[in-house]
C-alpha atoms as a PDB file:
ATOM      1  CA  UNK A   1     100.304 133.528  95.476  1.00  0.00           C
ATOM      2  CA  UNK A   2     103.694 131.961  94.546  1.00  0.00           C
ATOM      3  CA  UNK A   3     104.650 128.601  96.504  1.00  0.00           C
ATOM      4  CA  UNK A   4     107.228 129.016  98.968  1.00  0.00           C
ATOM      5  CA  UNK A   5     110.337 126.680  97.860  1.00  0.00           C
ATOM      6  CA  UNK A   6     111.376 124.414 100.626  1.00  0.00           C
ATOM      7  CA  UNK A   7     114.174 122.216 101.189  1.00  0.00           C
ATOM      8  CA  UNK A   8     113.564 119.973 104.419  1.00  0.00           C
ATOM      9  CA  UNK A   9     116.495 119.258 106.161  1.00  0.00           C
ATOM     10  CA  UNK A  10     116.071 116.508 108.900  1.00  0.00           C
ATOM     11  CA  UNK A  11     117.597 113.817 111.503  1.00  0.00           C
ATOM     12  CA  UNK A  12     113.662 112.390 111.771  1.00  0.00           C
ATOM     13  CA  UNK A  13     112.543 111.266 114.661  1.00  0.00           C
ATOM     14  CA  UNK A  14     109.207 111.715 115.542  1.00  0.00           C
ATOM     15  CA  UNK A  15     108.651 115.683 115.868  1.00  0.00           C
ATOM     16  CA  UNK A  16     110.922 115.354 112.347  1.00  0.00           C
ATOM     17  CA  UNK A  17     107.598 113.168 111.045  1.00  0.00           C
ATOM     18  CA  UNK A  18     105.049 115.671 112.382  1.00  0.00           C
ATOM     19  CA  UNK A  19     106.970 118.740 110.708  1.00  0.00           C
ATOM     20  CA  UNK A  20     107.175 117.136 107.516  1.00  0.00           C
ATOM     21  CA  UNK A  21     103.660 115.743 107.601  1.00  0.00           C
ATOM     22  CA  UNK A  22     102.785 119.297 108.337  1.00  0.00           C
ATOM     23  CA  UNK A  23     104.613 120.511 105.255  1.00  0.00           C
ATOM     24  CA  UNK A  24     103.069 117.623 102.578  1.00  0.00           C
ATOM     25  CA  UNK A  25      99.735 119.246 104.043  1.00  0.00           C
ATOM     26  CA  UNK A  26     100.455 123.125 102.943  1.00  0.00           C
ATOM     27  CA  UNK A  27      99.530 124.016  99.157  1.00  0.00           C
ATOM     28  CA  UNK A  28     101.593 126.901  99.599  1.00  0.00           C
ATOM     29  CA  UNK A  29     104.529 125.136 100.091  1.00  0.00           C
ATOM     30  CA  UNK A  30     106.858 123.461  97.218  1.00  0.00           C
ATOM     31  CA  UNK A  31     109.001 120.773  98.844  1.00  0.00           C
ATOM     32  CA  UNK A  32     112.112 120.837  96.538  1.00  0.00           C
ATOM     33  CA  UNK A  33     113.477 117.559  98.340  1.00  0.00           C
ATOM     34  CA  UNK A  34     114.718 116.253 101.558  1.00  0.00           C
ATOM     35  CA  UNK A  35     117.645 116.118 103.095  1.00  0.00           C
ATOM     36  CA  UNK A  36     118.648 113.523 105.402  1.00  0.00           C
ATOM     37  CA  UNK A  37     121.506 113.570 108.319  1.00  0.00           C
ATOM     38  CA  UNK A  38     122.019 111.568 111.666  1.00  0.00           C
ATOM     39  CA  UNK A  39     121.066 112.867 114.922  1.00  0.00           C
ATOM     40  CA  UNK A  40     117.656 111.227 116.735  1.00  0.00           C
ATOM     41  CA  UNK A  41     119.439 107.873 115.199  1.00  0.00           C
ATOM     42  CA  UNK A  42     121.576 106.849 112.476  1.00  0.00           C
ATOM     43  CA  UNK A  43     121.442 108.236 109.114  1.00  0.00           C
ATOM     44  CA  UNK A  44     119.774 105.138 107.076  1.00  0.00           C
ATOM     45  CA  UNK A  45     117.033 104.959 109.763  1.00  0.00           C
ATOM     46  CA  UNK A  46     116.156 108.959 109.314  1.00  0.00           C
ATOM     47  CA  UNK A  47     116.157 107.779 105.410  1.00  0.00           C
ATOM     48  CA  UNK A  48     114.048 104.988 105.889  1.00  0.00           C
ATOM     49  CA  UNK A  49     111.977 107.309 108.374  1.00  0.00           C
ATOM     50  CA  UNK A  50     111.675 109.710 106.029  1.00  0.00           C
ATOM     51  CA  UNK A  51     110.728 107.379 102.962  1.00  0.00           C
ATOM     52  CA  UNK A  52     108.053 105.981 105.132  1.00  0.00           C
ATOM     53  CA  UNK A  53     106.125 109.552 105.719  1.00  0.00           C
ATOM     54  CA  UNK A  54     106.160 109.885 102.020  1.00  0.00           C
ATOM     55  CA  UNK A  55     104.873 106.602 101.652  1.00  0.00           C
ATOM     56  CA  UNK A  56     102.069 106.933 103.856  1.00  0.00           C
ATOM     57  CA  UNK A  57     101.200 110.547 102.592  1.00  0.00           C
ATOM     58  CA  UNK A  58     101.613 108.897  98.976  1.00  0.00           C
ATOM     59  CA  UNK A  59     104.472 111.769  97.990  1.00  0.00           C
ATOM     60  CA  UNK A  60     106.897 109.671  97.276  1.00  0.00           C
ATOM     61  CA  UNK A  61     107.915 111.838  94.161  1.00  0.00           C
ATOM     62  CA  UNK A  62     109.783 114.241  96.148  1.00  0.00           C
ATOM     63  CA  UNK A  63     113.393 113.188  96.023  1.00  0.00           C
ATOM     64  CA  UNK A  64     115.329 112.103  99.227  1.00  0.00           C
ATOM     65  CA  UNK A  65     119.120 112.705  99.895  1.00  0.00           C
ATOM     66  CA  UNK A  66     121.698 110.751 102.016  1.00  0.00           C
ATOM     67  CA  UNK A  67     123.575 113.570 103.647  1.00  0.00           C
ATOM     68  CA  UNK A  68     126.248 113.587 106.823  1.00  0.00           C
ATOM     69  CA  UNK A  69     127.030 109.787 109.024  1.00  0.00           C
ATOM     70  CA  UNK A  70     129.027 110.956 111.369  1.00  0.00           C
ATOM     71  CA  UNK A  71     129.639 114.364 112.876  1.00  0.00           C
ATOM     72  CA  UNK A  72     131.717 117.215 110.859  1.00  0.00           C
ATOM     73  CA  UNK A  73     133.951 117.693 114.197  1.00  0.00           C
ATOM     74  CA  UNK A  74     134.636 115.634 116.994  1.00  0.00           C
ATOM     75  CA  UNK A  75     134.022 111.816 117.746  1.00  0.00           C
ATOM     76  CA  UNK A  76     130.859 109.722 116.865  1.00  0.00           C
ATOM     77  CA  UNK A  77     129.100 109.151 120.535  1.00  0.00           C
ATOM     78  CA  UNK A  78     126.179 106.142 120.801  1.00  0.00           C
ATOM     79  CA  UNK A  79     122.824 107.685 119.796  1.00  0.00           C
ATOM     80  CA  UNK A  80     120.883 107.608 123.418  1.00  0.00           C
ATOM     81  CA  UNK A  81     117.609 105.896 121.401  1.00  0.00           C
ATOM     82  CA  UNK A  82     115.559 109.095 122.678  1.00  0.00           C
ATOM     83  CA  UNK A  83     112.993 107.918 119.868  1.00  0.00           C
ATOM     84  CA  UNK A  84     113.191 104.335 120.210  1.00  0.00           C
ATOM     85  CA  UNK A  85     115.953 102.411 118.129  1.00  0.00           C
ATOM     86  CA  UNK A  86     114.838 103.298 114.983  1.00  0.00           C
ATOM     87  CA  UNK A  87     113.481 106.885 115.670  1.00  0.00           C
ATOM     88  CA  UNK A  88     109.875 106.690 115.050  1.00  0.00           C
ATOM     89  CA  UNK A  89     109.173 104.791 118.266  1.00  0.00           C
ATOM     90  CA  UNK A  90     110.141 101.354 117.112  1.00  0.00           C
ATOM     91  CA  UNK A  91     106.324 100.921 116.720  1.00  0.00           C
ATOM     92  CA  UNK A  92     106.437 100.392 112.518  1.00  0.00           C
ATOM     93  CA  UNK A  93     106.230  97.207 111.022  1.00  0.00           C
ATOM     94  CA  UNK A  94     107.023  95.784 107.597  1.00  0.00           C
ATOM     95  CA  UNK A  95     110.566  97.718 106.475  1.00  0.00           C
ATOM     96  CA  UNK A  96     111.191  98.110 102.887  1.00  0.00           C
ATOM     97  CA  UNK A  97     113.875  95.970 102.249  1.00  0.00           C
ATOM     98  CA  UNK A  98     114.666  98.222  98.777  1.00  0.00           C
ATOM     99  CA  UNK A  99     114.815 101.540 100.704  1.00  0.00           C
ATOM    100  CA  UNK A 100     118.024 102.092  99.592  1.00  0.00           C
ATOM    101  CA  UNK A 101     117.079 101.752  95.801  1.00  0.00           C
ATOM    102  CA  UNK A 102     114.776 104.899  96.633  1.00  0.00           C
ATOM    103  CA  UNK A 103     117.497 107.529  97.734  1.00  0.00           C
ATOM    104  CA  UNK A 104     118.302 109.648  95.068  1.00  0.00           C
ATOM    105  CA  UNK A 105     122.086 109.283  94.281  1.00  0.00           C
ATOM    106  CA  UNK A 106     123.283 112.731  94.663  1.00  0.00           C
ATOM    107  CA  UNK A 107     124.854 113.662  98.229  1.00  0.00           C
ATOM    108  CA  UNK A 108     122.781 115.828 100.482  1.00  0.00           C
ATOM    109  CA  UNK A 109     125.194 118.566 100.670  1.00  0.00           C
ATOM    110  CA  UNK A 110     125.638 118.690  96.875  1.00  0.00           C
ATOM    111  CA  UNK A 111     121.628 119.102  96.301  1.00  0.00           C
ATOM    112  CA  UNK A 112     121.144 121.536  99.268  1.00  0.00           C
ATOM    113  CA  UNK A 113     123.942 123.622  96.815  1.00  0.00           C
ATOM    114  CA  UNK A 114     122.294 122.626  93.589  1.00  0.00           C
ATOM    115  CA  UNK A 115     118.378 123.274  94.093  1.00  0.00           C
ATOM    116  CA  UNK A 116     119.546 126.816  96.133  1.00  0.00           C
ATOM    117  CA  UNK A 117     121.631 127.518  92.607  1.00  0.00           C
ATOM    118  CA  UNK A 118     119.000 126.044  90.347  1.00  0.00           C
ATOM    119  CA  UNK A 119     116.577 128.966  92.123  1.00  0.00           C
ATOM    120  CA  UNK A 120     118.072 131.918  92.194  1.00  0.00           C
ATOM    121  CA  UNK A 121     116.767 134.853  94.391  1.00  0.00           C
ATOM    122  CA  UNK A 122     114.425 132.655  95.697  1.00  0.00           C
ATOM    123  CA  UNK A 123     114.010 132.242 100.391  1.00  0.00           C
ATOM    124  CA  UNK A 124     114.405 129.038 101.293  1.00  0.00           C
ATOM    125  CA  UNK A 125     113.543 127.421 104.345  1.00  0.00           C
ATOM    126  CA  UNK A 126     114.823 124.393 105.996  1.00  0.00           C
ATOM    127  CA  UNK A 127     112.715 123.215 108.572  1.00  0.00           C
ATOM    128  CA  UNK A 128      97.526 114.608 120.497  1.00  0.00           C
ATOM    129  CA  UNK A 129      95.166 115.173 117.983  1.00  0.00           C
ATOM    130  CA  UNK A 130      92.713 112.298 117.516  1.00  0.00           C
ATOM    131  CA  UNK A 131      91.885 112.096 113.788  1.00  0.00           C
ATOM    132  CA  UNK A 132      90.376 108.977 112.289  1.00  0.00           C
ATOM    133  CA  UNK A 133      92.616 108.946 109.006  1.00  0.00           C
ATOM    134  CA  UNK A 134      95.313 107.568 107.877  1.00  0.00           C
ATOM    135  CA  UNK A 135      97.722 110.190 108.326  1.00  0.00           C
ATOM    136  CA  UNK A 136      96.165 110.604 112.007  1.00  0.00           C
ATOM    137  CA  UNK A 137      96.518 106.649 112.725  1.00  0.00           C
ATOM    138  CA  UNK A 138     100.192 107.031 111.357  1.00  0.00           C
ATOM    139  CA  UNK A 139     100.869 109.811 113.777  1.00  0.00           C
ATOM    140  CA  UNK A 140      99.396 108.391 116.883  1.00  0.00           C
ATOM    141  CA  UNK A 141     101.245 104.955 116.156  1.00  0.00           C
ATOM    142  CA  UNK A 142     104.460 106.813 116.305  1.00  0.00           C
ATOM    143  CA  UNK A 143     104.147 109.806 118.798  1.00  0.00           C
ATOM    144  CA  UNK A 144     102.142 107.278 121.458  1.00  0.00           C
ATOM    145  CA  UNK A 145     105.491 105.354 122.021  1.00  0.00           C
ATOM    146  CA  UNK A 146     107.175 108.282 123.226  1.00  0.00           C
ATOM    147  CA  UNK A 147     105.519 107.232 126.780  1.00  0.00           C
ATOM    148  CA  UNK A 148     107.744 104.452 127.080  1.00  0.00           C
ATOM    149  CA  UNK A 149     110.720 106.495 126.929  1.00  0.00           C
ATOM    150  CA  UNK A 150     109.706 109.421 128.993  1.00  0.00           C
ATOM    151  CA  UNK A 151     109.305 107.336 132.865  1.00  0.00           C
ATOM    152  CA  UNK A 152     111.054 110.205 134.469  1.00  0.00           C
ATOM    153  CA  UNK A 153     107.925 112.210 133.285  1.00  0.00           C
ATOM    154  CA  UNK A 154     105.508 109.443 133.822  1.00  0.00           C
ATOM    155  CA  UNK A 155     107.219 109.091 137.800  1.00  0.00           C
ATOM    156  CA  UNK A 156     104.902 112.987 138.468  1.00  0.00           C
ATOM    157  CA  UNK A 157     101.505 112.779 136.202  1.00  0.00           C
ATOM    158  CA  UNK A 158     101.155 116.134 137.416  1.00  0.00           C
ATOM    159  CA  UNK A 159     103.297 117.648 134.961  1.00  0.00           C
ATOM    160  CA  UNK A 160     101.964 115.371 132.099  1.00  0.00           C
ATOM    161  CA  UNK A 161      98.464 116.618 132.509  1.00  0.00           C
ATOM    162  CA  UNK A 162      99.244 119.977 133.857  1.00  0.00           C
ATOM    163  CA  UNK A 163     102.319 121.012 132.808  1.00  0.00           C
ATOM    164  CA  UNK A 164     103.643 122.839 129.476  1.00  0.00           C
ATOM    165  CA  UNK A 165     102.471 119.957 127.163  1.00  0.00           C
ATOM    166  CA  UNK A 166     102.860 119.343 123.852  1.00  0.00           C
ATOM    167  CA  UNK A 167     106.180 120.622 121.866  1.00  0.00           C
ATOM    168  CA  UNK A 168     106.746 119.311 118.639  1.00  0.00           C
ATOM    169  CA  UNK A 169     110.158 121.836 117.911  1.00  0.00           C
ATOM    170  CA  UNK A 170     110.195 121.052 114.028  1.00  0.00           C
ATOM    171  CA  UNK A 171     106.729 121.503 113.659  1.00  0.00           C
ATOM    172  CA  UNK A 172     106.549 124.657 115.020  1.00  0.00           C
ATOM    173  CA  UNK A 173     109.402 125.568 112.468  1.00  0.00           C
ATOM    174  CA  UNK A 174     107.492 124.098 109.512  1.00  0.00           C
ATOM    175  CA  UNK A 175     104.015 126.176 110.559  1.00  0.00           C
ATOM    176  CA  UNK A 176     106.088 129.516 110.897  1.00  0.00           C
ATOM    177  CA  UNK A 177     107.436 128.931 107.159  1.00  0.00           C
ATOM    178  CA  UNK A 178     104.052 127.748 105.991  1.00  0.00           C
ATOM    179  CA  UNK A 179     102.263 131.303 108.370  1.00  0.00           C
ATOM    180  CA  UNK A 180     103.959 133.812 109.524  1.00  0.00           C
ATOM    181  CA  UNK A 181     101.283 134.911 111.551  1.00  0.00           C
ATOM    182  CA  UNK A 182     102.141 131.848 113.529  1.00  0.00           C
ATOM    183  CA  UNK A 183     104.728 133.370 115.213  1.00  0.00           C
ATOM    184  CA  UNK A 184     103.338 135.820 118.011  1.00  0.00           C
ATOM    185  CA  UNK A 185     106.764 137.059 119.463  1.00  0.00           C
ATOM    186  CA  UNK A 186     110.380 136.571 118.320  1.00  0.00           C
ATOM    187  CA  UNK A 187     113.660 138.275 118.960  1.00  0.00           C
ATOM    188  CA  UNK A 188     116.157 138.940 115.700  1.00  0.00           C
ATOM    189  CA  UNK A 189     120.136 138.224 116.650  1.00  0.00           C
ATOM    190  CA  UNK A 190     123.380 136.389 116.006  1.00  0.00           C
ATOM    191  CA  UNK A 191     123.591 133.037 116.525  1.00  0.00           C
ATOM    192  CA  UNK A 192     126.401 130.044 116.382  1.00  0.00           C
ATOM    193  CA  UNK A 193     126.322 126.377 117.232  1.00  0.00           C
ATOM    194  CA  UNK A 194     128.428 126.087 120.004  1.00  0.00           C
ATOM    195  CA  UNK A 195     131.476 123.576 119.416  1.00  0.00           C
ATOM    196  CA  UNK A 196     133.844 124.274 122.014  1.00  0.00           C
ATOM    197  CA  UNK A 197     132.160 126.084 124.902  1.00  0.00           C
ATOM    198  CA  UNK A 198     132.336 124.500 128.962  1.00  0.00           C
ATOM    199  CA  UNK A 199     128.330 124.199 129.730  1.00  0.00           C
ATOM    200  CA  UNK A 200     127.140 123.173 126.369  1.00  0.00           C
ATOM    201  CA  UNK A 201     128.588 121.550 123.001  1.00  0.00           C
ATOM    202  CA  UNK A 202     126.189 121.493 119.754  1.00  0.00           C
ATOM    203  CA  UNK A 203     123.564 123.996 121.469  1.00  0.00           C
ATOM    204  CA  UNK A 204     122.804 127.268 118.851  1.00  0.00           C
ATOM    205  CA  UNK A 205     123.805 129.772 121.495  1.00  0.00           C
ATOM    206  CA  UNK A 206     122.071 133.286 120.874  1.00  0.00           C
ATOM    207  CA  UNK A 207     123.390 136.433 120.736  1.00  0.00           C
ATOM    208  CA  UNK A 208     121.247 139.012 121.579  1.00  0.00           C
ATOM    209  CA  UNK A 209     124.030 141.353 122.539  1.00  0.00           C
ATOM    210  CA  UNK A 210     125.852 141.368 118.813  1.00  0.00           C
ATOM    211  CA  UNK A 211     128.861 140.152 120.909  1.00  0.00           C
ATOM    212  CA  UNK A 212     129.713 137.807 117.728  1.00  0.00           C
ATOM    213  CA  UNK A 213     129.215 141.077 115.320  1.00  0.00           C
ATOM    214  CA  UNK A 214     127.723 138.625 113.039  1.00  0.00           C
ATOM    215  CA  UNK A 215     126.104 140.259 109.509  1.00  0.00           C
ATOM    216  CA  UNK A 216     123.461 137.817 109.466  1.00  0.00           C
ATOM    217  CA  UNK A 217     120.958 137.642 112.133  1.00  0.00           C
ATOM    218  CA  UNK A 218     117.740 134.666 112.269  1.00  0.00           C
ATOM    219  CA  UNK A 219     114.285 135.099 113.533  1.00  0.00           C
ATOM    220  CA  UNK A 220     113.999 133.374 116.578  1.00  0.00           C
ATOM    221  CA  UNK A 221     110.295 132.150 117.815  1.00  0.00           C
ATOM    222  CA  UNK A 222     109.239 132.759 121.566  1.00  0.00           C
ATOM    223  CA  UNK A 223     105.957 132.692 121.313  1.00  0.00           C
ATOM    224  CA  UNK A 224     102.791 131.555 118.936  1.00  0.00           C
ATOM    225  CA  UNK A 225      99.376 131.446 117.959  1.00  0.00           C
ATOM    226  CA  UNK A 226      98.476 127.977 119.233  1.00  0.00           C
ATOM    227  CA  UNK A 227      95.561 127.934 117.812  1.00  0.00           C
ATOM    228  CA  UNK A 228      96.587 128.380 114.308  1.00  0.00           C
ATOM    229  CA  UNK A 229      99.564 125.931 114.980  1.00  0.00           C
ATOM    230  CA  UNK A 230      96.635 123.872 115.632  1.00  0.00           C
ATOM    231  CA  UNK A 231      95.104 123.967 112.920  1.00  0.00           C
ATOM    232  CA  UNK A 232      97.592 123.353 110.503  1.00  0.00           C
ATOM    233  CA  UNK A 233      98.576 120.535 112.642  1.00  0.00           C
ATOM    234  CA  UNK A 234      95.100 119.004 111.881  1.00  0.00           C
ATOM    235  CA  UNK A 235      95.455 119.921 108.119  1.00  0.00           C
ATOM    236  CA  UNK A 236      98.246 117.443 108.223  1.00  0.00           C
ATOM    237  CA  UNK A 237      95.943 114.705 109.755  1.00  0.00           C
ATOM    238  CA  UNK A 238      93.280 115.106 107.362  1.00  0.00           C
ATOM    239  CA  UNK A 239      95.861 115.098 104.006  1.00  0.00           C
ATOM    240  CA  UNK A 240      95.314 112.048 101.674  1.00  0.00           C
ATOM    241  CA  UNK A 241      97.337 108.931 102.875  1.00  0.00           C
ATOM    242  CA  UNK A 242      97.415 105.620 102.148  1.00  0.00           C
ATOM    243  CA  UNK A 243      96.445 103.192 104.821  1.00  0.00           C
END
């Protein structure tokens, strides 16, 4: 079977790290490069975030991309440091003081254009496990933080333990591209990120109606297999990594 082409395109925080983990792990995925932009924090931590995963999953081949500071519309706002300062948690040590030396030259946008042109008729996509590995240690170190900034949560253990759990939104993107089969139930409609609207501004609004009589229409996930997300979640875990 022909590898799926893939270019990532990411503001990493931590479910960023668990998606593209996930996608190293799949050998029926070709990871053309990734594409970096701000969002969980500013746009030279998601790069140094981002060189870091490769690092530790020792794929540091696959080229990275500085893409978009600030936003396209609007004014810059203070990042609200969901993810810790830095993104992953503020939990990593020992920053590579050369990062920058490792970003490929070449603007985001201007490769996202390039590698789609450079493959022609070609789909592309863009985007509490306990493993004794390296890749698991990695992920633990940088999802376990996430505690410290979730007190509201941590105020009612109820709906820790017993409530909807675990969502890693990227990484359920990344296992859908990877398995199709993934994805139990979806709905197929219009969609636009909403810019100027009263009750929401940068939400993807859907449009199950056609009310935008948009020609193209996404795939949007309601439901899964959990247990095959599951498993490809532990795939990533068990990938070589350095230590």
């Amino acid at each position: 079977m022909a590898q799926k082409l893939v270019i990532i395109d990411t503001d990493a925080g931590i479910d960023d790290a668990q998606a593209i983990m996930m996608s190293l792990a799949a050998p029926g995925l070709q990871i053309l490069g990734i594409t970096c932009c701000f969002g969980n924090t500013d746009v030279d931590n998601v790069c140094q975030n981002v060189l870091r995963v490769l690092s530790v999953c020792e794929r540091t081949q696959i080229p990275v991309f500085r893409g978009a500071a600030v936003p396209l519309v609007g004014a810059t706002k203070a990042f609200s440091h969901h993810f810790g300062t830095d993104g992953l948690g503020d939990v990593l040590e020992g920053r590579d003081p050369q990062w920058k030396e490792k970003l490929q030259r070449e603007h985001a946008v201007n490769a996202m254009i390039r590698l789609v042109a450079d493959n022609p008729k070609q789909e592309f996509f863009e985007e509490l496990i306990n493993e004794d590995t390296p890749a698991g240690r990695f992920m633990k170190k940088i999802t376990s933080k996430c505690w410290g900034y979730s007190k509201e949560a941590m105020l009612n253990k109820r709906d820790v333990y017993f409530g909807p759990g675990f969502v890693s939104y990227d990484a359920y993107a990344v296992a859908a591209c990877i398995d199709s089969s993934v994805v139990t139930e979806s709905i197929v409609c219009a969609v636009r990120v909403e810019l100027q609207g009263a009750l929401c501004r940068g939400m993807m609004a859907l449009d199950p109606s056609n009310r935008l009589k948009k020609n193209h229409c996404v795939s949007v996930m309601k439901t899964c297999d959990l247990t095959k997300f599951s498993q490809l979640l532990v795939a990533s875990l068990r990938q070589p990594c350095s230590k």
